[in-house]
Protein backbone atom coordinates (compact mmCIF):
# COMPACT_ATOMS: atom_id res chain seq x y z
CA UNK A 1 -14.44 -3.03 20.07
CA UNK A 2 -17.08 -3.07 17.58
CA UNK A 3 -17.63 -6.22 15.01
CA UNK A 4 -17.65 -5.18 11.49
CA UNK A 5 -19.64 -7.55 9.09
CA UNK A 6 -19.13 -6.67 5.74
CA UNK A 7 -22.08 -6.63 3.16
CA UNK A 8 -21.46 -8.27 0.01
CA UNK A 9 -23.85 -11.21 -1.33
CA UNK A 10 -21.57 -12.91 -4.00
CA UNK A 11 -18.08 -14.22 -4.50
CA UNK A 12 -16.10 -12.16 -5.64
CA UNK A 13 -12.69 -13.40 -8.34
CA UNK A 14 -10.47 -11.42 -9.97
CA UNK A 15 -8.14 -12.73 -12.81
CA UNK A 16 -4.97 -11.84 -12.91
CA UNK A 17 -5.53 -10.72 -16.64
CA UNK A 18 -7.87 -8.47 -15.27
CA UNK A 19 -6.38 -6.61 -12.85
CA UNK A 20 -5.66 -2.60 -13.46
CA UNK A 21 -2.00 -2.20 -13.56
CA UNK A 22 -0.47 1.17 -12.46
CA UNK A 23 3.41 1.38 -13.10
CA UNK A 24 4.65 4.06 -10.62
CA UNK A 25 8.89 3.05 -12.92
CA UNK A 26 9.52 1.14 -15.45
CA UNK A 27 9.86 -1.95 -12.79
CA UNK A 28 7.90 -0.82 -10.32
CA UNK A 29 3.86 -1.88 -10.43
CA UNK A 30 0.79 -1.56 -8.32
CA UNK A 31 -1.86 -4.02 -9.47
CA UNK A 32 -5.29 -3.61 -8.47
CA UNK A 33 -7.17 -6.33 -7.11
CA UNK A 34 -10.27 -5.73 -4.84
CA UNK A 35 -11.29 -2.36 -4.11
CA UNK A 36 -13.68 -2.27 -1.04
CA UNK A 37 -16.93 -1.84 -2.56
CA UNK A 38 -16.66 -5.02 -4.23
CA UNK A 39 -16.74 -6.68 -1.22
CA UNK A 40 -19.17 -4.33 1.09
CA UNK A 41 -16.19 -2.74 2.79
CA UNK A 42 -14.36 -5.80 4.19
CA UNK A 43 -11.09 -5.04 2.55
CA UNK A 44 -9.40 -3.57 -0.75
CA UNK A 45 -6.23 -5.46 -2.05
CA UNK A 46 -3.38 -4.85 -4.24
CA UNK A 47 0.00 -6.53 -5.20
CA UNK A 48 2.81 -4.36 -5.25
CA UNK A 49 6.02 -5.00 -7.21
CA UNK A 50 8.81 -3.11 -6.43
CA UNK A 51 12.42 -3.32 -8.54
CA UNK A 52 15.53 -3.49 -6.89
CA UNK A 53 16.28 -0.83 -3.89
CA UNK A 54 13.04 0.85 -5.39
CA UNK A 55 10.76 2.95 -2.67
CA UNK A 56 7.36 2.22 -2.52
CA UNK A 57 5.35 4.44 -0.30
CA UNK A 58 6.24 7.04 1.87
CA UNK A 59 5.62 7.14 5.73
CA UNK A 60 2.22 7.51 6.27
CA UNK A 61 -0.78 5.81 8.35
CA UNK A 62 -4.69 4.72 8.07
CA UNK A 63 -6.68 6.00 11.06
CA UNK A 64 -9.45 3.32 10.24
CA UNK A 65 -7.76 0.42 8.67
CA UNK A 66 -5.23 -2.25 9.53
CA UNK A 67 -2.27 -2.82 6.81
CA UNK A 68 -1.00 -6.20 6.00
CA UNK A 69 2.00 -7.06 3.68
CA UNK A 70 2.76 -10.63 2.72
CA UNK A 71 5.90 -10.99 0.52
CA UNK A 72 5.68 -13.27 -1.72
CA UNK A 73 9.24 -12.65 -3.25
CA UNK A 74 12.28 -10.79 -2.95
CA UNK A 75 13.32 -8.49 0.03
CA UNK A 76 11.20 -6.15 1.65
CA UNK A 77 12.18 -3.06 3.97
CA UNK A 78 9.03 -1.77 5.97
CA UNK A 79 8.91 1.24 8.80
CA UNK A 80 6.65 -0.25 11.22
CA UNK A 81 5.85 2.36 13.99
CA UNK A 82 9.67 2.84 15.35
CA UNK A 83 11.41 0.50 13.44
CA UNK A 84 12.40 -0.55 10.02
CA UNK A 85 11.31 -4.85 9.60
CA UNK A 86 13.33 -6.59 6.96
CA UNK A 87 10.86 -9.02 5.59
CA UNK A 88 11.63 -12.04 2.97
CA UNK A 89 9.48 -14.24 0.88
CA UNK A 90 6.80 -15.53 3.06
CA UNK A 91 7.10 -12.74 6.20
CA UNK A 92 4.00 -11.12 7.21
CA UNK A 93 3.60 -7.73 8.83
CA UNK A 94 0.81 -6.12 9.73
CA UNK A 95 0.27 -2.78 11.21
CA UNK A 96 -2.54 -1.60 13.66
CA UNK A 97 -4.90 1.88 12.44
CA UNK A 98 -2.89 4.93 13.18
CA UNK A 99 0.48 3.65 13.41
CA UNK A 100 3.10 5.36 11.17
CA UNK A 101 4.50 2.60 8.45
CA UNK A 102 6.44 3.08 4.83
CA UNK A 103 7.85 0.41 2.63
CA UNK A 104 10.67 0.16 -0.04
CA UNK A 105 12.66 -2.61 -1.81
CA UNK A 106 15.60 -3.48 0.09
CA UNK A 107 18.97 -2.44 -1.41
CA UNK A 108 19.76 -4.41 -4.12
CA UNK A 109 16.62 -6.89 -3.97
CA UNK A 110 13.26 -6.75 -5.57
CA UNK A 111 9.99 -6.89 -3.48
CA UNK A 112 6.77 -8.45 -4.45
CA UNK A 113 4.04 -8.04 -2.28
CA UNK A 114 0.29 -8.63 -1.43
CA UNK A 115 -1.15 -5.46 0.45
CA UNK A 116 -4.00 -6.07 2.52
CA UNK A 117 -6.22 -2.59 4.04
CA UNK A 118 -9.25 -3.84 6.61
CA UNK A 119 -11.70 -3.21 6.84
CA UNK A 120 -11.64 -1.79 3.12
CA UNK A 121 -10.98 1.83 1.94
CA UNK A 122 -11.68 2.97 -1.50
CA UNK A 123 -7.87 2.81 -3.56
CA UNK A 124 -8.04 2.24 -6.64
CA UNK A 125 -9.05 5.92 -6.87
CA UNK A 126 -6.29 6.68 -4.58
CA UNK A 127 -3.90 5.33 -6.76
CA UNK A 128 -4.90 6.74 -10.04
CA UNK A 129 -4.30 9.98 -8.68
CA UNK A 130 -0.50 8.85 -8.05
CA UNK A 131 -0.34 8.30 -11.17
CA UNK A 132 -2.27 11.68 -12.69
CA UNK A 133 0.78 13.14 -10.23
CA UNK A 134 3.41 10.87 -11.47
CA UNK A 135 2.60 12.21 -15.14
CA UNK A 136 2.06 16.12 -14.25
CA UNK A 137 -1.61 16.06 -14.63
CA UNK A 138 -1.95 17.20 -11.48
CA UNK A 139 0.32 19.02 -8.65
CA UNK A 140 2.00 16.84 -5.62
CA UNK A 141 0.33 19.26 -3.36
CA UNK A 142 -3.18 17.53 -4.39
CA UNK A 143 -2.92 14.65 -2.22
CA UNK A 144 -3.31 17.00 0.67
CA UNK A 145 -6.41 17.75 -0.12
CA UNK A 146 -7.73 13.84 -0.19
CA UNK A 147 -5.68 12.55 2.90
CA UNK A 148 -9.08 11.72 4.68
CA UNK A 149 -11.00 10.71 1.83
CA UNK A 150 -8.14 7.80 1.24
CA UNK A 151 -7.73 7.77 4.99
CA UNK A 152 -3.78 8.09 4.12
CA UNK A 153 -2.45 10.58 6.25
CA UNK A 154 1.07 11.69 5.41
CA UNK A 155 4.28 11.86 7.99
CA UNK A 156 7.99 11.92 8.41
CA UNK A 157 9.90 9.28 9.67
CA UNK A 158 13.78 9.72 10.92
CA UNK A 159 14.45 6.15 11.09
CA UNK A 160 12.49 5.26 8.10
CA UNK A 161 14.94 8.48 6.19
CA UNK A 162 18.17 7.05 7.47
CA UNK A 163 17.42 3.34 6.82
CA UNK A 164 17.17 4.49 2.97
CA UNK A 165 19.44 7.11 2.61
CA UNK A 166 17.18 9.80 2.15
């Protein structure tokens, strides 16, 4: 195992006011807190609010980077590996580089959550071009072509497609 130290020389604060906000529905919101650079690669941060039953993202993993959720309200479904986690206001769950993971809204419940990638991975890009997708500025297809440069790497999950009905 090799010990990252991250290089950044300043605190870093981010008001709430100042956050980019990326609506992926009408009650559905990714706001962007820390993107790695900011703090020299440690970690890149975002809160995700999710209406009621609404998916978030789709399976995928991060070959380089550890995932954490906290919820901090609501219900939260989340494919972890093999399984699907039900987590409620103040559950953790955090999932090791290169394991398969999705998350989603349970049915009928709203999910807020604080999403935690480390060590860091440049986002806020990555989620932009959601949204250039989201609004036909660009073809689905595209994120294919910047799976490694997000270090999101796309999969299907069986469990994860029966828990939600899809």
């Amino acid at each position: 195992m090799s010990l990252f130290i991250p290089d950044f020389d300043d605190s870093v604060v981010v008001r709430a006011a100042d956050a980019e906000v990326i609506r992926s529905a009408p009650d559905s919101a990714n706001r962007l807190l820390v993107d790695s650079d900011a703090v020299g690669g440690a970690l890149s941060s975002m809160r995700v609010t999710l209406g009621k039953g609404a998916n978030g993202a789709r399976p995928h993993h991060h070959g380089r980077s550890a995932e954490m959720f906290y919820i901090l309200d609501g219900t939260a479904q989340l494919l972890a590996g093999e399984r699907v986690v039900t987590a409620e206001r103040g559950d953790v769950v955090i999932v090791p580089p290169g394991q398969q993971h999705a998350f989603a809204a349970a049915p009928g419940e709203i999910a807020d959550m604080l999403v935690i990638i480390t060590p860091g991975v440049e986002r806020f890009e990555y989620f932009r071009h959601l949204e250039r997708i989201r609004y036909g500025k660009v073809p689905p297809e595209s994120l294919l072509e910047v799976q490694e440069l997000y270090d999101s790497h796309f999969g299907t999950s069986e469990i994860w497609n029966a828990t939600r009905g899809q």
